[in-house]
Protein backbone atom coordinates (compact mmCIF):
# COMPACT_ATOMS: atom_id res chain seq x y z
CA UNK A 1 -3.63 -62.42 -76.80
CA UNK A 2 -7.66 -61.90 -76.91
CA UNK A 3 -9.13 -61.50 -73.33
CA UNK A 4 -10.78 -65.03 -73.28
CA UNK A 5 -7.13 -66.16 -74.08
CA UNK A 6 -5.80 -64.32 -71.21
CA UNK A 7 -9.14 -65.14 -68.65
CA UNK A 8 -7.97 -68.90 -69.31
CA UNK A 9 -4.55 -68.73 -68.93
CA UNK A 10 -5.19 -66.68 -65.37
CA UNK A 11 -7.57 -69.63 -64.43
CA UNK A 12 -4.96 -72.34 -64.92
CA UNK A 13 -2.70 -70.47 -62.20
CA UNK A 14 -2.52 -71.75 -58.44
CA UNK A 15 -4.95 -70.22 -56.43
CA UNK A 16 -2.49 -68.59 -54.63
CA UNK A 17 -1.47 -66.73 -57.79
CA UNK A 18 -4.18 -65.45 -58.67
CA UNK A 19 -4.95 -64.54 -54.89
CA UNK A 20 -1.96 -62.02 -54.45
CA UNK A 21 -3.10 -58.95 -53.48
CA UNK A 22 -3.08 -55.91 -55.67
CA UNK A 23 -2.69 -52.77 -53.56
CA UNK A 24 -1.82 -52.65 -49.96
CA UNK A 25 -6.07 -52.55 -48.45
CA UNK A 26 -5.75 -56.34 -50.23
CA UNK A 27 -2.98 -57.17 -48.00
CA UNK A 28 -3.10 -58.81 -44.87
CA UNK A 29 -0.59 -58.76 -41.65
CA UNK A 30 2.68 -57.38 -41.33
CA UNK A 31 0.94 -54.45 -39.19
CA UNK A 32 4.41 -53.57 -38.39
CA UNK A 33 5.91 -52.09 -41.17
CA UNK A 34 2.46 -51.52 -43.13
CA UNK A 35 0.18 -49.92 -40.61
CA UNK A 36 -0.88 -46.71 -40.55
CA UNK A 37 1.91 -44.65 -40.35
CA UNK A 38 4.51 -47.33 -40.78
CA UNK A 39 7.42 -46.82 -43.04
CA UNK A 40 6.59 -49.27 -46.51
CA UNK A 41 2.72 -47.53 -46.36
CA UNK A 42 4.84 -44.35 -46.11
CA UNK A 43 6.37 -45.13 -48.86
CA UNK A 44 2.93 -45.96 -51.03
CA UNK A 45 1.31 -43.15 -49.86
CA UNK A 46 3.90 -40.55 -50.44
CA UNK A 47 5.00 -42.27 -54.26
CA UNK A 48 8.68 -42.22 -53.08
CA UNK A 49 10.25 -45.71 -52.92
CA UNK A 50 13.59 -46.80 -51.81
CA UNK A 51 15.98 -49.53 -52.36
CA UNK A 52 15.37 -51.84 -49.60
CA UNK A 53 15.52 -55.87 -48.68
CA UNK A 54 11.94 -57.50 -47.61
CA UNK A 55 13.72 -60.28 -44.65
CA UNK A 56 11.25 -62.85 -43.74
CA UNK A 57 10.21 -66.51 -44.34
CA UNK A 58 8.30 -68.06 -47.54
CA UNK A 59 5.00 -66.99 -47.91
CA UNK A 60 4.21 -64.34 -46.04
CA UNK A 61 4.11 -61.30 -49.25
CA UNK A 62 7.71 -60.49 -50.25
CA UNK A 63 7.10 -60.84 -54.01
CA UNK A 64 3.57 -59.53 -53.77
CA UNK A 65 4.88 -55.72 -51.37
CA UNK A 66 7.51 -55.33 -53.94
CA UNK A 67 4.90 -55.26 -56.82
CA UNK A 68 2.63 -53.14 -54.71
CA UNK A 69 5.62 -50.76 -54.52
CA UNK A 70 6.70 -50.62 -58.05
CA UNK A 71 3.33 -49.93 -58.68
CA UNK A 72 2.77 -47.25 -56.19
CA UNK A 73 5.55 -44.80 -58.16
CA UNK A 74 4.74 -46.15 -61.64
CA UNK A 75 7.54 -47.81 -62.12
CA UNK A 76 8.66 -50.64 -64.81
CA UNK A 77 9.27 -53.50 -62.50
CA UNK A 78 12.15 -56.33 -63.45
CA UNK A 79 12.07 -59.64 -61.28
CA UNK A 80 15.60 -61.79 -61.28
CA UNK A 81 16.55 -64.90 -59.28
CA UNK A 82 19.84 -64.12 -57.42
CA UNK A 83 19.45 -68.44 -57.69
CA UNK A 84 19.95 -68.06 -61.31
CA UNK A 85 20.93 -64.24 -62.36
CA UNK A 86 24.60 -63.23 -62.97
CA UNK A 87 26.49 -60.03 -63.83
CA UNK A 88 25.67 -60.42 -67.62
CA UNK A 89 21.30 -60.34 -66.38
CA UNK A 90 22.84 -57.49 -64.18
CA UNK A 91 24.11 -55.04 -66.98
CA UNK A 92 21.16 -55.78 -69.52
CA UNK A 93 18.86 -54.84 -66.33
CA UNK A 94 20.91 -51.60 -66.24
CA UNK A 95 21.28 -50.91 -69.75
CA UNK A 96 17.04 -51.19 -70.40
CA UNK A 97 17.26 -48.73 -67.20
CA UNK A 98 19.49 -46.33 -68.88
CA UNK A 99 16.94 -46.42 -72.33
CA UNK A 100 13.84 -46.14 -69.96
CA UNK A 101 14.86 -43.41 -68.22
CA UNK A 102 15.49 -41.17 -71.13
CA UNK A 103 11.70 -42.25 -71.65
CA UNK A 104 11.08 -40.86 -68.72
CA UNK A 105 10.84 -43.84 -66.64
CA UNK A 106 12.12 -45.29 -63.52
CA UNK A 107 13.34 -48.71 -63.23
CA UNK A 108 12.61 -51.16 -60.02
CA UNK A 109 14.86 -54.53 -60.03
CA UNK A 110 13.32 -57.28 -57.80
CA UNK A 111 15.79 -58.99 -56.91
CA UNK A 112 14.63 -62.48 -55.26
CA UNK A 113 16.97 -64.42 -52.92
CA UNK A 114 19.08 -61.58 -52.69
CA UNK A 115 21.19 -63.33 -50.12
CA UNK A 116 22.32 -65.69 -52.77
CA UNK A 117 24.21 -62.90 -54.95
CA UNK A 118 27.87 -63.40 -54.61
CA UNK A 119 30.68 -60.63 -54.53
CA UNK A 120 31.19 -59.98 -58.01
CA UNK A 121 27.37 -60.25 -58.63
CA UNK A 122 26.96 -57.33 -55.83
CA UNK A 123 29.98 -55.50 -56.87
CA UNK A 124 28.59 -55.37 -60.29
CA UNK A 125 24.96 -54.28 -58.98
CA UNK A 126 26.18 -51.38 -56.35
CA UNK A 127 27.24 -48.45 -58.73
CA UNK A 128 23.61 -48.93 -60.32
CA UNK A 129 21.97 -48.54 -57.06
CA UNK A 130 24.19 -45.83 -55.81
CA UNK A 131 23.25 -43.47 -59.24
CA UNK A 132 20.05 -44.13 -58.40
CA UNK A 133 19.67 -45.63 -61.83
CA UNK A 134 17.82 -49.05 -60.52
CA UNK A 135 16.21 -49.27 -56.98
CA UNK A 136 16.63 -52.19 -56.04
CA UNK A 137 13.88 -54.48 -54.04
CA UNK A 138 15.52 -57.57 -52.70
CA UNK A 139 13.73 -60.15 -51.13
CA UNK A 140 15.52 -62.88 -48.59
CA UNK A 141 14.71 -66.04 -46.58
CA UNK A 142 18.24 -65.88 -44.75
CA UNK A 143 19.96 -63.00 -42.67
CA UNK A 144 21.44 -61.30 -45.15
CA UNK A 145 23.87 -59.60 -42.68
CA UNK A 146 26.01 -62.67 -43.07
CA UNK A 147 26.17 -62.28 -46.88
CA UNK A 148 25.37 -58.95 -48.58
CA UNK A 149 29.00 -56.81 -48.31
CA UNK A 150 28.83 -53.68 -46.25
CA UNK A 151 29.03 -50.98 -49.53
CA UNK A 152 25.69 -52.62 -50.51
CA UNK A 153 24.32 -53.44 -47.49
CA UNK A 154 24.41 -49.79 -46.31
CA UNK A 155 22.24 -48.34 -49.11
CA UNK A 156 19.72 -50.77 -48.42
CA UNK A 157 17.17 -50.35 -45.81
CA UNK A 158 16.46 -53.91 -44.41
CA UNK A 159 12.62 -54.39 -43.43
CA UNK A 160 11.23 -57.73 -41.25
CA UNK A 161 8.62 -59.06 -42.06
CA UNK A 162 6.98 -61.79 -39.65
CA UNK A 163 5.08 -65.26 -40.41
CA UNK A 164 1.35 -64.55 -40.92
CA UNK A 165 -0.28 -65.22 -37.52
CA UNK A 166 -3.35 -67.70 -37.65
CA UNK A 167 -6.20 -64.83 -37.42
CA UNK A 168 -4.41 -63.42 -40.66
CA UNK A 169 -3.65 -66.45 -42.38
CA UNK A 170 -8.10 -67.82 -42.05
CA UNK A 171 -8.85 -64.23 -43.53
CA UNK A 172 -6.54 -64.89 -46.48
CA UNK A 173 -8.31 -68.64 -46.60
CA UNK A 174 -11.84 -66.94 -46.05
CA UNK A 175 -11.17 -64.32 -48.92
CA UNK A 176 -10.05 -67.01 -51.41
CA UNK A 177 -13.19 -69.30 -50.83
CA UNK A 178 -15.52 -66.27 -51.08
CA UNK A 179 -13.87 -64.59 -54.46
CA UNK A 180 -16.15 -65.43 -57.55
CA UNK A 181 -13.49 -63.54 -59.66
CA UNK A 182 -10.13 -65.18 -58.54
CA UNK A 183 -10.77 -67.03 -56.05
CA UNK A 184 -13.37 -70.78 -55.54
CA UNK A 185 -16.28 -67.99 -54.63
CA UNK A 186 -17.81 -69.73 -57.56
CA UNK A 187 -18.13 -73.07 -55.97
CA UNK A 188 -19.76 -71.43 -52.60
CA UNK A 189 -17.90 -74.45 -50.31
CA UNK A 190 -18.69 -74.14 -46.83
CA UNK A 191 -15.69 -74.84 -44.40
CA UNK A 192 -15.95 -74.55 -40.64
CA UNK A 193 -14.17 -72.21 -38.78
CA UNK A 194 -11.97 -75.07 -37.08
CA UNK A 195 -11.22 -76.62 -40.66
CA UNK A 196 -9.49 -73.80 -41.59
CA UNK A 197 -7.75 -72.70 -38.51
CA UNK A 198 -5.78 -76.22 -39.11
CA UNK A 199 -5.24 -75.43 -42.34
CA UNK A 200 -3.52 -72.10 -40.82
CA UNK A 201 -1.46 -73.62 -38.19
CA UNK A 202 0.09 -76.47 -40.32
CA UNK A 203 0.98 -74.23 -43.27
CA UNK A 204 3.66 -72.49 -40.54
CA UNK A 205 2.46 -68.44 -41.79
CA UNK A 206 3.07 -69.52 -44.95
CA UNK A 207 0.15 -68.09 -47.36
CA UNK A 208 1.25 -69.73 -50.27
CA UNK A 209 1.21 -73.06 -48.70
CA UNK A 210 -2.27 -72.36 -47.05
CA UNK A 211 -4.11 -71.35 -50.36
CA UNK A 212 -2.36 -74.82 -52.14
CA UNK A 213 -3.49 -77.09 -49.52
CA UNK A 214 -6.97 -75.10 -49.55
CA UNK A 215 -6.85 -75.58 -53.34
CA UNK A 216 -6.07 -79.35 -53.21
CA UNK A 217 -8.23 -79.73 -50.32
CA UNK A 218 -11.32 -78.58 -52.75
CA UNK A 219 -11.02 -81.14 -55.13
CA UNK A 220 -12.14 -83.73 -51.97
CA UNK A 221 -15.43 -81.25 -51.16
CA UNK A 222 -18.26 -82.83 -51.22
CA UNK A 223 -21.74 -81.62 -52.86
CA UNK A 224 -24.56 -80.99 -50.57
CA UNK A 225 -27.30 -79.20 -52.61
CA UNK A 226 -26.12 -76.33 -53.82
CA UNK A 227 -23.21 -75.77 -52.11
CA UNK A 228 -20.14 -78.22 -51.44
CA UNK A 229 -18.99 -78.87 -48.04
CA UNK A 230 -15.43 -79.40 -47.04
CA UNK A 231 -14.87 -81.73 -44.20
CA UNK A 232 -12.15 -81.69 -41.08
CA UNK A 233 -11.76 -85.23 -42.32
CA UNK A 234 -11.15 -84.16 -46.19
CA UNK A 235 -8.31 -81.71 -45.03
CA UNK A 236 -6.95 -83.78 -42.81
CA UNK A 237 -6.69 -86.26 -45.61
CA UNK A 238 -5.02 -83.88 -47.63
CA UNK A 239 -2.44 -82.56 -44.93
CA UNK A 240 -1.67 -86.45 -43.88
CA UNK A 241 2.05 -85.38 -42.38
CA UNK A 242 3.24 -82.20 -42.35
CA UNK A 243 6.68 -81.30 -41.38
CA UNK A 244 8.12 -77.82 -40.92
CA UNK A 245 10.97 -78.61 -44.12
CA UNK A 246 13.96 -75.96 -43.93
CA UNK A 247 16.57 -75.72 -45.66
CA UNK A 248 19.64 -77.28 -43.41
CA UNK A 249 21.98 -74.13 -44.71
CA UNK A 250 19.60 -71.57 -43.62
CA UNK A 251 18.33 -69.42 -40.75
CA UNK A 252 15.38 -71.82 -39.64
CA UNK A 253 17.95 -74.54 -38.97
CA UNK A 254 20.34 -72.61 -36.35
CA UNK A 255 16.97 -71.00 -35.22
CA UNK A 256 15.38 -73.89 -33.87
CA UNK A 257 18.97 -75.48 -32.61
CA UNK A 258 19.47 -72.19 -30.73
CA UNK A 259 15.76 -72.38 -29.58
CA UNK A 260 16.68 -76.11 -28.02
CA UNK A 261 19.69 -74.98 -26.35
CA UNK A 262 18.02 -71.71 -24.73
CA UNK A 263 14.97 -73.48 -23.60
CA UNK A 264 17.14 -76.81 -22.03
CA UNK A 265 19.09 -73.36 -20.63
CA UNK A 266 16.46 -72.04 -19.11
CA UNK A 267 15.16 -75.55 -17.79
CA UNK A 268 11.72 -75.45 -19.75
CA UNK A 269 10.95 -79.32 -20.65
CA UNK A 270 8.25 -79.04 -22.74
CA UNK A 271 9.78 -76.54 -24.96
CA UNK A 272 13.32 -78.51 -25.32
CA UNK A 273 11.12 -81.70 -26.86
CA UNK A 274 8.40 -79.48 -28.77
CA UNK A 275 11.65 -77.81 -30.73
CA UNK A 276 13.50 -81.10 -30.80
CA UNK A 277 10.39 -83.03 -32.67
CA UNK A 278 10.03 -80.01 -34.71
CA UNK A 279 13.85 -80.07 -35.79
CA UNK A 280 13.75 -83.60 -36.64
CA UNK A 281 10.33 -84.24 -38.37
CA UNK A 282 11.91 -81.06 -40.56
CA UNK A 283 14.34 -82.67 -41.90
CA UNK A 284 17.32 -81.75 -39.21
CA UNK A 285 19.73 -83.86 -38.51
CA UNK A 286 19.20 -85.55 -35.32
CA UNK A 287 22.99 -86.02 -34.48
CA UNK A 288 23.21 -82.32 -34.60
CA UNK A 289 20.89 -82.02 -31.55
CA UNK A 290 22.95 -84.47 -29.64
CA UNK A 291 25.73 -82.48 -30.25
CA UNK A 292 24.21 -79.94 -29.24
CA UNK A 293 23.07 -81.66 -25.95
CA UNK A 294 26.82 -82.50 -25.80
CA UNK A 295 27.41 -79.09 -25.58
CA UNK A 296 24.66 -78.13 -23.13
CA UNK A 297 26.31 -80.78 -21.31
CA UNK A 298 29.57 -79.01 -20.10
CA UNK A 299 28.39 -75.68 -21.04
CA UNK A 300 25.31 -75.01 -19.18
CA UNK A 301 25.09 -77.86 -16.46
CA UNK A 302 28.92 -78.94 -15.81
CA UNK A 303 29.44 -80.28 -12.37
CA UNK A 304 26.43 -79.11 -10.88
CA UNK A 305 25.35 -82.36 -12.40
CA UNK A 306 28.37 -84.42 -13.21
CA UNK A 307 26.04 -87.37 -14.36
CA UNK A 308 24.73 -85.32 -17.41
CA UNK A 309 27.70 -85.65 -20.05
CA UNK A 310 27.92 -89.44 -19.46
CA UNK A 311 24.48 -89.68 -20.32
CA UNK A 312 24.78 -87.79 -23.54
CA UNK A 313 27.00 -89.75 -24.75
CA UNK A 314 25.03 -92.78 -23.95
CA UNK A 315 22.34 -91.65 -25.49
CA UNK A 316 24.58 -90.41 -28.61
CA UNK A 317 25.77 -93.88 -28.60
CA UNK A 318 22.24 -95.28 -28.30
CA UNK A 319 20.86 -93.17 -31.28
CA UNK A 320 24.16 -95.23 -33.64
CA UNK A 321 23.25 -98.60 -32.32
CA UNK A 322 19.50 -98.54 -32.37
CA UNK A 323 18.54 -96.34 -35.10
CA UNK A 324 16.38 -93.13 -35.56
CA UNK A 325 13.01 -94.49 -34.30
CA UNK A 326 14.27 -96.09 -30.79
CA UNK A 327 17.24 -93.99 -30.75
CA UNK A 328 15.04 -90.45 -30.72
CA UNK A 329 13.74 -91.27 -27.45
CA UNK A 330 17.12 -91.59 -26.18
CA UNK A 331 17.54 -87.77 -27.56
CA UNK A 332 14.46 -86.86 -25.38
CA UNK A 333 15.73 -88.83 -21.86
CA UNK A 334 19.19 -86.78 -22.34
CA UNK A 335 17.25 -83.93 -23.27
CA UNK A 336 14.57 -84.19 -20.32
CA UNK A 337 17.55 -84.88 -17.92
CA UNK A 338 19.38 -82.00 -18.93
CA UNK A 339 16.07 -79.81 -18.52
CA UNK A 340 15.43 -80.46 -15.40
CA UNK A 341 19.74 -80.92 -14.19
CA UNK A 342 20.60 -78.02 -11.80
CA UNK A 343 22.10 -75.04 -13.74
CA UNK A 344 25.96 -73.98 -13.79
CA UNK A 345 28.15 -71.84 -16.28
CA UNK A 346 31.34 -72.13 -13.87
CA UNK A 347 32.94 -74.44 -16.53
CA UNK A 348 32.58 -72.24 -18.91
CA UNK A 349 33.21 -69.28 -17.26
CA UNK A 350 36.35 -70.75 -15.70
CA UNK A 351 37.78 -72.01 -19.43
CA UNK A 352 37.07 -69.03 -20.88
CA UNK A 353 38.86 -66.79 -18.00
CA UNK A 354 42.03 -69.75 -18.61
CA UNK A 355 41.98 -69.20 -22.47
CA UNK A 356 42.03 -65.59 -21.33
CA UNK A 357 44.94 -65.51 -19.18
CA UNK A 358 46.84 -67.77 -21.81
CA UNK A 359 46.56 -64.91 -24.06
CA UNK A 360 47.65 -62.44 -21.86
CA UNK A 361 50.57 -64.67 -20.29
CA UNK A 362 51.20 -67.03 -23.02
CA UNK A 363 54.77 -67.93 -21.33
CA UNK A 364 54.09 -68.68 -18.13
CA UNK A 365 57.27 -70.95 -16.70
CA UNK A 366 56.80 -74.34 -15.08
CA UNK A 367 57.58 -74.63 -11.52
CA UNK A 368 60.92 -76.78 -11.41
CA UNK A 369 59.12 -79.18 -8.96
CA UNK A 370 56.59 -79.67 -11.27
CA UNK A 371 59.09 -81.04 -14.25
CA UNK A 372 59.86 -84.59 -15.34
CA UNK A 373 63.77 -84.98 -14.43
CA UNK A 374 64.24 -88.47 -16.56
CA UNK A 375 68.18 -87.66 -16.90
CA UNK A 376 70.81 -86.79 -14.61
CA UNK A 377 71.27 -83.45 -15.67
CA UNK A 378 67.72 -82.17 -15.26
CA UNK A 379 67.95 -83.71 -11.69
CA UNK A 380 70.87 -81.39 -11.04
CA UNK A 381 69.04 -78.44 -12.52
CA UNK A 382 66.41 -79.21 -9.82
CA UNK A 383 63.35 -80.81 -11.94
CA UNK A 384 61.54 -82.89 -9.64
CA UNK A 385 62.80 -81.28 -6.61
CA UNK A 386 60.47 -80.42 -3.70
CA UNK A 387 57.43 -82.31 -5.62
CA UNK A 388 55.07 -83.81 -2.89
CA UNK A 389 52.89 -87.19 -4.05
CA UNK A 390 49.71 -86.02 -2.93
CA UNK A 391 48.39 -89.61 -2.02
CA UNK A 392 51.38 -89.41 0.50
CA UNK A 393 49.84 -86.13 1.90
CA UNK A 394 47.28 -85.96 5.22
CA UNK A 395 44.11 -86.25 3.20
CA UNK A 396 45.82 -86.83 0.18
CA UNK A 397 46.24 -82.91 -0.25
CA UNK A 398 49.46 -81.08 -0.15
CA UNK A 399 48.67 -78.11 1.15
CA UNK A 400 50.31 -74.80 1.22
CA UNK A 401 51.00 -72.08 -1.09
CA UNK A 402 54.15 -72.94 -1.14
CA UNK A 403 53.15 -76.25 -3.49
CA UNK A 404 49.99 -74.11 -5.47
CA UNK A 405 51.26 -75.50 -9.10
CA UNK A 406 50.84 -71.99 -10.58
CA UNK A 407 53.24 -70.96 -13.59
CA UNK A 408 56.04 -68.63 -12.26
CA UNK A 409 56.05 -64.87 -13.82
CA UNK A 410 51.69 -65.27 -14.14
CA UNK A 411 49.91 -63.34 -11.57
CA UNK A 412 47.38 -65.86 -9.59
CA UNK A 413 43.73 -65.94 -9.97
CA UNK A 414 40.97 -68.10 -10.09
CA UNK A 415 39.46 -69.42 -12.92
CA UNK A 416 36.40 -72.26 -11.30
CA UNK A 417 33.97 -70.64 -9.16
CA UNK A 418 31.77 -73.67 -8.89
CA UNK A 419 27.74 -73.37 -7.88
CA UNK A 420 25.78 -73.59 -5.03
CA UNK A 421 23.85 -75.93 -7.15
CA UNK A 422 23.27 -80.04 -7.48
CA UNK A 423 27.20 -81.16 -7.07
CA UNK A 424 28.74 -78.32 -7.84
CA UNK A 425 27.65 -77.16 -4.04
CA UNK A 426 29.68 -80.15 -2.65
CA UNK A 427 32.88 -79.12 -5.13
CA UNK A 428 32.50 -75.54 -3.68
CA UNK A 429 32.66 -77.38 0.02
CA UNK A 430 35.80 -79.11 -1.00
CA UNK A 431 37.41 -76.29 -2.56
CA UNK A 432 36.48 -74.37 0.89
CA UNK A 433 37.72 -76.93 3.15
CA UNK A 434 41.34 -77.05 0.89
CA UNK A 435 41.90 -72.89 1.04
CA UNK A 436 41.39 -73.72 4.95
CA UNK A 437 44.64 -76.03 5.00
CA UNK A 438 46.46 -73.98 2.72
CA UNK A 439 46.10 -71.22 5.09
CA UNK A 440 47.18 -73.52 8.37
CA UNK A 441 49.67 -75.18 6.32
CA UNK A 442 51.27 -71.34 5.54
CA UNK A 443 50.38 -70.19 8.98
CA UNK A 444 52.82 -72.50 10.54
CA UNK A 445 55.63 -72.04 7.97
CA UNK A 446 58.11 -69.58 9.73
């Protein structure tokens, strides 16, 4: 290939191609790990890299650090898929290694989507990491605690890295328009600096996106002498609607559920809906968040507002009979209601302490009184016996110890501990006021 060959090829890649930095003063953000002193510039500095997984969304320099590494001990660098590599890429990888090290040189496997590597795939990369023949880069979207086996995951050091903050992600837009080499410094387009901070905050810390909606946004600059100016109204054009798409199998999608529950938990309203619209317009399915508000429901308001699950399930029912456009704002008034509900765990608390003594006393025995006696002979075993109809009861209420319902041979305790919040504050009342006549009831019992 002559170099005029190669120039044009390089021009005909995305901008964000030929953007990616080339040593680590080219990269921007992810302070954390790459600041001074920080492990991965550690690692650059000193020439001595490890294997290690790069954790963190699209976009933000996975591929691009893991070149920068290779590079940084002179190392021939080999990038796989885990979407489309199997154990057969896996032993050519390691049998290249084994020629280039008796050449003297070291091998580094990128390994992309590492999460995506199944058991016989990592059992069959492992002994080539543990020799030290391959060091292995991985880069993952997903937690890959939930999928890389222990053996593999312990010779890995896992490394976060963070969505590029806005600040970061207009210097990476700023550098691209003002490169003559590889980047549209050619073109000299002027963009204000509130252009481009939307082009940051829709693209989500995502530098990839952010240079190809910069690089489509070009072709709509217009001239003005002899520059070309790109307009708010040009990249808005361009933009049109932009959802935050995630893959429904992945991290992002529990993340944002999770982030709905904890903020309806912690009663913030504005945050429930702003994670809600972001689930849905991201392709999330908006049943699951009515499930979710199903559980929230029980879970986190219970009978401090008995009113809650009812309307859940109205507005679950709503959402089937009216469709996603009507129906969503029936997710936000069951959402909003839940918000701003009074707060109690006692439900859960008390079914969890129940589940618990189950497991401890899985036998308990029915109280005779308590059994169905639909035959003669369980009525002269005593079934039935002694059982007292509480609407027959003062206050409809039998009260007593002696008539408690608890399971003979299971040591009593209490399981509901309601609130001093919305209803659950009357329920405690009630609960109060029955202990009372249990204890006069017993007190006149000789």
């Amino acid at each position: 290939m002559d170099l005029f060959q190669g120039q044009a090829e390089a021009a005909q890649q995305p901008l964000a191609a030929r953007m990616r930095p080339r040593t680590l003063d080219d990269y921007v953000g992810q302070e954390a790990v790459l600041g001074p002193g920080k492990p991965l510039r550690r690692m650059v500095e000193a020439g001595a890299v490890r294997s290690l997984v790069l954790w963190g969304p699209p976009g933000v320099g996975k591929t691009t650090l893991a070149e920068i590494l290779a590079r940084a001990v002179d190392a021939r660098l080999v990038q796989l898929s885990a979407v489309s590599a199997g154990v057969k890429d896996i032993r050519k990888v390691a049998a290249d290694a084994e020629e280039a090290k008796r050449l003297g040189q070291r091998t580094v496997l990128f390994l992309d989507e590492i999460h995506r590597f199944n058991k016989s795939q990592q059992d069959a990369l492992l002994p080539h990491v543990e020799s030290g023949l391959l060091t292995l880069l991985g880069a993952s979207t997903e937690n890959i605690s939930f999928e890389l086996n222990s053996a593999l995951l312990s010779r890995l050091r896992v490394y976060v890295l963070k969505p590029l903050d806005e600040a970061a992600m207009v210097e990476i837009l700023r550098r691209a328009l003002t490169d003559s080499e590889r980047g549209l410094g050619a073109r000299r387009i002027q963009v204000d600096d509130e252009t481009l901070a939307r082009l940051a905050r829709v693209s989500g810390g995502d530098a990839r996106r952010a240079l190809g909606l910069l690089e489509t946004a070009s072709d709509f600059a217009e001239s003005d002498g002899d520059r070309d100016v790109l307009s708010q109204a040009a990249v808005d054009e361009v933009i049109g609607h932009v959802g935050g798409a995630m893959d429904k199998s992945g991290d992002a999608y529990y993340d944002l559920l999770s982030a709905i529950h904890k903020s309806i938990r912690s009663s913030r309203v504005d945050a429930s809906l702003y994670y809600i619209a972001r689930f849905i317009s991201g392709g999330g399915d908006p049943l699951d968040v009515i499930r979710r508000l199903t559980a929230i429901a029980s879970e986190d308001v219970g009978n401090a507002d008995p009113r809650a699950l009812p309307l859940v399930i109205a507005a679950w029912d709503a959402y089937l009979r009216l469709g996603q456009y009507e129906g969503e704002r029936a997710i936000a008034h069951a959402a909003i209601h839940l918000a701003i509900a009074p707060k109690s765990n006692a439900i859960d608390q008390a079914w969890k302490a129940a589940s618990a003594a189950v497991r401890k006393h899985p036998h308990g025995t029915v109280p005779p009184y308590l059994r169905n006696a639909p035959t003669s002979l369980m009525k002269e075993l005593g079934h039935g016996q002694g059982y007292r109809y509480a609407h027959s009861e003062p206050n409809a209420y039998p009260a007593g110890s002696a008539h408690d319902c608890w399971p003979d041979g299971v040591p009593q305790q209490v399981f509901y501990q309601p609130s001093d919040f919305g209803q659950e504050k009357r329920f405690r009342e009630m609960l109060d006021y029955r202990a009372t006549l249990d204890r006069q009831e017993d007190e006149r019992q000789p």
